[in-house]
C-alpha atoms as a PDB file:
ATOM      1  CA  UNK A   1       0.000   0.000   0.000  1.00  0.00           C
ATOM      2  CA  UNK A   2       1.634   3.060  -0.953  1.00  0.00           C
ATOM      3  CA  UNK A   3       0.614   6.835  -0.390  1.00  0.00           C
ATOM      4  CA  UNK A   4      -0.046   8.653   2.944  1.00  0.00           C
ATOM      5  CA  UNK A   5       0.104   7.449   6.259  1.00  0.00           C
ATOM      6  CA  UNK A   6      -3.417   5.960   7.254  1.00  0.00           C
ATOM      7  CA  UNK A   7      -5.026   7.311  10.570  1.00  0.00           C
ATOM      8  CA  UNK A   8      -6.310   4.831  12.672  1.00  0.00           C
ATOM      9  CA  UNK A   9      -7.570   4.168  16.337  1.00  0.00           C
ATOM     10  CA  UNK A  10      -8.151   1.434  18.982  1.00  0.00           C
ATOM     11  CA  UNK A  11      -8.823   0.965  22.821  1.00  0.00           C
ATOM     12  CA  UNK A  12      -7.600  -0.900  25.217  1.00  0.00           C
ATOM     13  CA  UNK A  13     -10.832  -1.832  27.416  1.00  0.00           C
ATOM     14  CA  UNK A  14     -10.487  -2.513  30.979  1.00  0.00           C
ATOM     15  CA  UNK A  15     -12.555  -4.649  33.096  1.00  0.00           C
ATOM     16  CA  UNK A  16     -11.094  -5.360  36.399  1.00  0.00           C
ATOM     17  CA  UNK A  17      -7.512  -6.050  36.467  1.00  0.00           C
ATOM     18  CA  UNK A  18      -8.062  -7.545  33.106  1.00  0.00           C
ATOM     19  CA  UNK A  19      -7.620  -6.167  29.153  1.00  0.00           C
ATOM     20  CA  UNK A  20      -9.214  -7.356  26.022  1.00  0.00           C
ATOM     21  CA  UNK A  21      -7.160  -8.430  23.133  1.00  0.00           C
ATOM     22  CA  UNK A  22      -8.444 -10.050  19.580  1.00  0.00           C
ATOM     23  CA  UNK A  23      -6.220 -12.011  17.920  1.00  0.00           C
ATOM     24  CA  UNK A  24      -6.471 -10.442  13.821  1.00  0.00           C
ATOM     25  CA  UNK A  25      -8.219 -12.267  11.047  1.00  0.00           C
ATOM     26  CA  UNK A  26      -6.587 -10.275   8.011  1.00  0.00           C
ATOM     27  CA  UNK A  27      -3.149  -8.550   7.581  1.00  0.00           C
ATOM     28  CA  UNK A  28      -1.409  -7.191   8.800  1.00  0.00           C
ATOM     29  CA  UNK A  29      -0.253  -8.696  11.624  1.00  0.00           C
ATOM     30  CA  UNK A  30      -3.180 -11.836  10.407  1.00  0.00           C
ATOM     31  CA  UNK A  31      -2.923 -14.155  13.774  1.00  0.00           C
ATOM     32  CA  UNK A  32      -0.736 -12.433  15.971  1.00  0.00           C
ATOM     33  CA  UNK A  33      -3.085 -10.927  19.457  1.00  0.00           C
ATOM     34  CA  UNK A  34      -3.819  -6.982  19.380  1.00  0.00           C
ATOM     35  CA  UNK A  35      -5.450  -4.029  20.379  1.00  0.00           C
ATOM     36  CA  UNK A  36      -9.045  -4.154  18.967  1.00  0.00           C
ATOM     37  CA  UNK A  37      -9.549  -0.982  16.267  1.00  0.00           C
ATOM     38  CA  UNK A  38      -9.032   0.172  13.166  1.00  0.00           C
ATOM     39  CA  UNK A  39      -9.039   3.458  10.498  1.00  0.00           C
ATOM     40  CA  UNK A  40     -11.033   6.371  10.726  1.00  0.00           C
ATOM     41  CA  UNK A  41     -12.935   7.111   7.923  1.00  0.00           C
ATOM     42  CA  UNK A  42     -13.447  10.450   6.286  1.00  0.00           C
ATOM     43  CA  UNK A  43     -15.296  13.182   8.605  1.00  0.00           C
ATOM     44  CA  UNK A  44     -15.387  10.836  11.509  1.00  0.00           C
ATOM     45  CA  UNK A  45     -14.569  11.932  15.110  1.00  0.00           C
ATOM     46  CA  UNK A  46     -11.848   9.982  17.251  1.00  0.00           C
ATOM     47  CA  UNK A  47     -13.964   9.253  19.525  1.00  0.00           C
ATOM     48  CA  UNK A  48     -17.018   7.842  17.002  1.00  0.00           C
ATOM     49  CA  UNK A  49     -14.476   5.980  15.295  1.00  0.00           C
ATOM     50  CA  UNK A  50     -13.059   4.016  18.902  1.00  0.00           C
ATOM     51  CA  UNK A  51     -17.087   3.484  19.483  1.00  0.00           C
ATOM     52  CA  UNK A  52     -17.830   1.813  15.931  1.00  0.00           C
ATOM     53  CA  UNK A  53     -14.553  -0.307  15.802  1.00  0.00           C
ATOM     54  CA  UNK A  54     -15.002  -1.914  19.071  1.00  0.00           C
ATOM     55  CA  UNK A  55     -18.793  -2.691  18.190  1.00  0.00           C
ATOM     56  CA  UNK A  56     -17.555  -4.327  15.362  1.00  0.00           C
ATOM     57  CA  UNK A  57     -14.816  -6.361  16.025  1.00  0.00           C
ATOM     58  CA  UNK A  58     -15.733  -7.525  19.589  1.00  0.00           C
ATOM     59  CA  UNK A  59     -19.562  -6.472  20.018  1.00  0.00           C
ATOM     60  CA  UNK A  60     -19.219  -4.438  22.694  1.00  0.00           C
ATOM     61  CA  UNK A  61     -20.395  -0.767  23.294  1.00  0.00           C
ATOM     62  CA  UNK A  62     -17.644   1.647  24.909  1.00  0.00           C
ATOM     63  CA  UNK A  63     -17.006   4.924  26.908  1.00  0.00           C
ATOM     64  CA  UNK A  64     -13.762   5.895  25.348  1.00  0.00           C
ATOM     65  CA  UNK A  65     -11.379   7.414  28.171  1.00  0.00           C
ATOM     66  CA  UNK A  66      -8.074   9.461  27.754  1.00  0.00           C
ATOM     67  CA  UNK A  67      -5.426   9.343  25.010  1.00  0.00           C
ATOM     68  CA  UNK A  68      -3.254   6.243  26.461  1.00  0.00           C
ATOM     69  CA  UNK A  69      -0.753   5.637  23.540  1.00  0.00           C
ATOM     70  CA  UNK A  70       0.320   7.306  20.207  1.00  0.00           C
ATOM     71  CA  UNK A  71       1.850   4.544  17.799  1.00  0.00           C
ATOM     72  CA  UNK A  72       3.442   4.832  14.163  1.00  0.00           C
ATOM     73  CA  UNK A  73       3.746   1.676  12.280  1.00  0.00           C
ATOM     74  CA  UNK A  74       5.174   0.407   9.491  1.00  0.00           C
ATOM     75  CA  UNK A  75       4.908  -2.899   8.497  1.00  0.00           C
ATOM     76  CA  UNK A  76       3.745  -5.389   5.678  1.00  0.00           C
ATOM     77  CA  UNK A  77       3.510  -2.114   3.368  1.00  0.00           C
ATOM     78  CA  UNK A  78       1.131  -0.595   5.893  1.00  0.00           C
ATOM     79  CA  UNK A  79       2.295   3.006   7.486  1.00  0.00           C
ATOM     80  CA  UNK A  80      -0.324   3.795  10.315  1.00  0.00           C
ATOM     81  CA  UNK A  81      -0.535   6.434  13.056  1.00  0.00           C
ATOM     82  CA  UNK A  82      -2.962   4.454  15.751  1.00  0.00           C
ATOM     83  CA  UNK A  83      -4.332   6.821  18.333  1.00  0.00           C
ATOM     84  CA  UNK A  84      -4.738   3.875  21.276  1.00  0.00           C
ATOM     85  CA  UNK A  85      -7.443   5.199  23.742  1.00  0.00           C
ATOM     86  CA  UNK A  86      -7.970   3.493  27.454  1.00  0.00           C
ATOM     87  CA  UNK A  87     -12.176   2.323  27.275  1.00  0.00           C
ATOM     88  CA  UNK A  88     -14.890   0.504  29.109  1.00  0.00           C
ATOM     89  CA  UNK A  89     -17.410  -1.746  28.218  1.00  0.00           C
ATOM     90  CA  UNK A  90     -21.508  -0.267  28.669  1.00  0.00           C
ATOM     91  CA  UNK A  91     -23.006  -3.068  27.227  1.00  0.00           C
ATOM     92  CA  UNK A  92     -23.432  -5.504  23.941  1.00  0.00           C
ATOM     93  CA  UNK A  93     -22.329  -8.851  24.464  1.00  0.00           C
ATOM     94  CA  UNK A  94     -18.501 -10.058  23.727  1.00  0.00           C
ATOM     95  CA  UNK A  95     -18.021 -12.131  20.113  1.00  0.00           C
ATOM     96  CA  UNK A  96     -15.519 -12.008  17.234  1.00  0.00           C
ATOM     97  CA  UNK A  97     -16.407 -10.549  15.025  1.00  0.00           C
ATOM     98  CA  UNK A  98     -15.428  -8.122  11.462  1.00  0.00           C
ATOM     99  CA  UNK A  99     -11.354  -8.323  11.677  1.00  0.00           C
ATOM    100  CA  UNK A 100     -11.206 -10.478  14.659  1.00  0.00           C
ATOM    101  CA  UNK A 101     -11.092 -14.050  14.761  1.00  0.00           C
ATOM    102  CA  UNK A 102     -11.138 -14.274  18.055  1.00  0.00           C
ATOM    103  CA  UNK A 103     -11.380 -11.952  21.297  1.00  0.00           C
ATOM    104  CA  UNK A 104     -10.965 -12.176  25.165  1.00  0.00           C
ATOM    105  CA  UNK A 105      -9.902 -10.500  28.391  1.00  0.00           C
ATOM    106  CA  UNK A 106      -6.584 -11.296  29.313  1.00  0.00           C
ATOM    107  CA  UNK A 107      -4.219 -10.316  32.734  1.00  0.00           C
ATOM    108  CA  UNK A 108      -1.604  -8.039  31.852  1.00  0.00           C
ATOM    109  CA  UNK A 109       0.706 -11.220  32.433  1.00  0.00           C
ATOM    110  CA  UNK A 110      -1.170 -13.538  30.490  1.00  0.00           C
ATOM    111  CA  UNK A 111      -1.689 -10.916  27.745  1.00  0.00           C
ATOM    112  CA  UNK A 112       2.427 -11.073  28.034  1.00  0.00           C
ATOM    113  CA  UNK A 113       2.691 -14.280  27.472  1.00  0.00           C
ATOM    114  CA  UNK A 114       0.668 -14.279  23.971  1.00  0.00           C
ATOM    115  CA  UNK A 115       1.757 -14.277  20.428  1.00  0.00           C
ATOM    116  CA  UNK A 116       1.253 -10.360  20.085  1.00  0.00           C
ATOM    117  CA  UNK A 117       1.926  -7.433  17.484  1.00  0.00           C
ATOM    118  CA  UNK A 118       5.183  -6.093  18.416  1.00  0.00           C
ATOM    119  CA  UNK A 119       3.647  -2.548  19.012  1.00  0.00           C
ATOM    120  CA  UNK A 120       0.874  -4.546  21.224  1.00  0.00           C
ATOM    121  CA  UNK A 121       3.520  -6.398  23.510  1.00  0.00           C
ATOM    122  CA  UNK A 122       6.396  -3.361  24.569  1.00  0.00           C
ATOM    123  CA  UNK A 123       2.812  -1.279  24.862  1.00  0.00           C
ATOM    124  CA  UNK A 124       1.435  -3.723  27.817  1.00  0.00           C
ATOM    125  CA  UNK A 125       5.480  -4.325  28.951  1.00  0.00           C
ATOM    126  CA  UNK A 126       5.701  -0.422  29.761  1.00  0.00           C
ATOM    127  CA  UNK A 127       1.994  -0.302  31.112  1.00  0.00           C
ATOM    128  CA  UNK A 128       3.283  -3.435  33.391  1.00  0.00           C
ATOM    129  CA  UNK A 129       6.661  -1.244  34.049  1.00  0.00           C
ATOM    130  CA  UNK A 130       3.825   1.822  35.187  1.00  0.00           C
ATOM    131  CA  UNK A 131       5.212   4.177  32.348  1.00  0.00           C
ATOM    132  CA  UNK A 132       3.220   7.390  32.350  1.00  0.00           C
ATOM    133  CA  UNK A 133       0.517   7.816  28.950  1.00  0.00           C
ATOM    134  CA  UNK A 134       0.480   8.788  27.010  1.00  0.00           C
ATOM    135  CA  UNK A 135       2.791   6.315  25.590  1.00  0.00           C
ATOM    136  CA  UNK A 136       4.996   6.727  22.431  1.00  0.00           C
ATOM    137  CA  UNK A 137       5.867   4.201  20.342  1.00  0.00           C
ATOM    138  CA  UNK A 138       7.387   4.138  16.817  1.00  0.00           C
ATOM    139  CA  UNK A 139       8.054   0.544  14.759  1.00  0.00           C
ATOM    140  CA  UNK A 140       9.159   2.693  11.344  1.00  0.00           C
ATOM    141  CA  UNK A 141      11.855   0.653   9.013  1.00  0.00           C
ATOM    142  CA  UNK A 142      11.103  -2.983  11.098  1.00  0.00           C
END
């Protein structure tokens, strides 16, 4: 994929001491465990955007929270800035759904212990560490 760098966003929902995770359907990153989200499309809000991808790749309905992490990616001809917001489930009921094959609530540890995206994996290392967010992280050129 060539051109501009794509604008995208995900959450990192919270309930209890536990964070949910999908593991991806599609590139890039296909089978490897992530933060559930995904682009914003044209004249959509941040916040609308966090709302709709969560509904549709896990079925649940969110209050998006602060900023938590800023991310630039590029990888598997992808470039992506992901705006990574902290959220909490209001209702729906948890599936897999759209670009998730599967999705669950994980401890920080166990989430550790998964086959993640890179970005995914130092992001929950330097939560578990008790770094302050936002958190920047940059994967450009590998």
């Amino acid at each position: 994929m060539q051109g501009r760098p794509l604008v995208a966003v995900g959450a990192l929902v919270k309930l209890g001491d536990k964070v949910l995770l999908v593991k991806r359907a599609h590139a890039p990153n296909m089978g490897l465990w992530a933060i559930p989200g995904g682009k914003v499309e044209h004249g959509e809000s941040l916040t609308h955007a966090v709302v709709r991808e969560l509904e549709e790749e896990t079925g649940l309905k969110v209050k998006v929270g602060e900023l938590l992490c800023v991310v630039e990616s590029l990888s598997e001809g992808y470039h992506y800035v992901i705006l990574d917001f902290w959220a909490e489930p209001v209702g729906g009921q948890l599936r897999s759904a759209s670009d998730a094959k599967e999705v669950a609530f994980f401890s920080i540890d166990e989430a550790l212990k998964l086959d993640s995206t890179k970005t995914t994996g130092e992001l929950l290392r330097r939560l578990k560490a008790g770094e302050r967010t936002p958190i920047f992280i940059s994967a450009l050129g590998g």
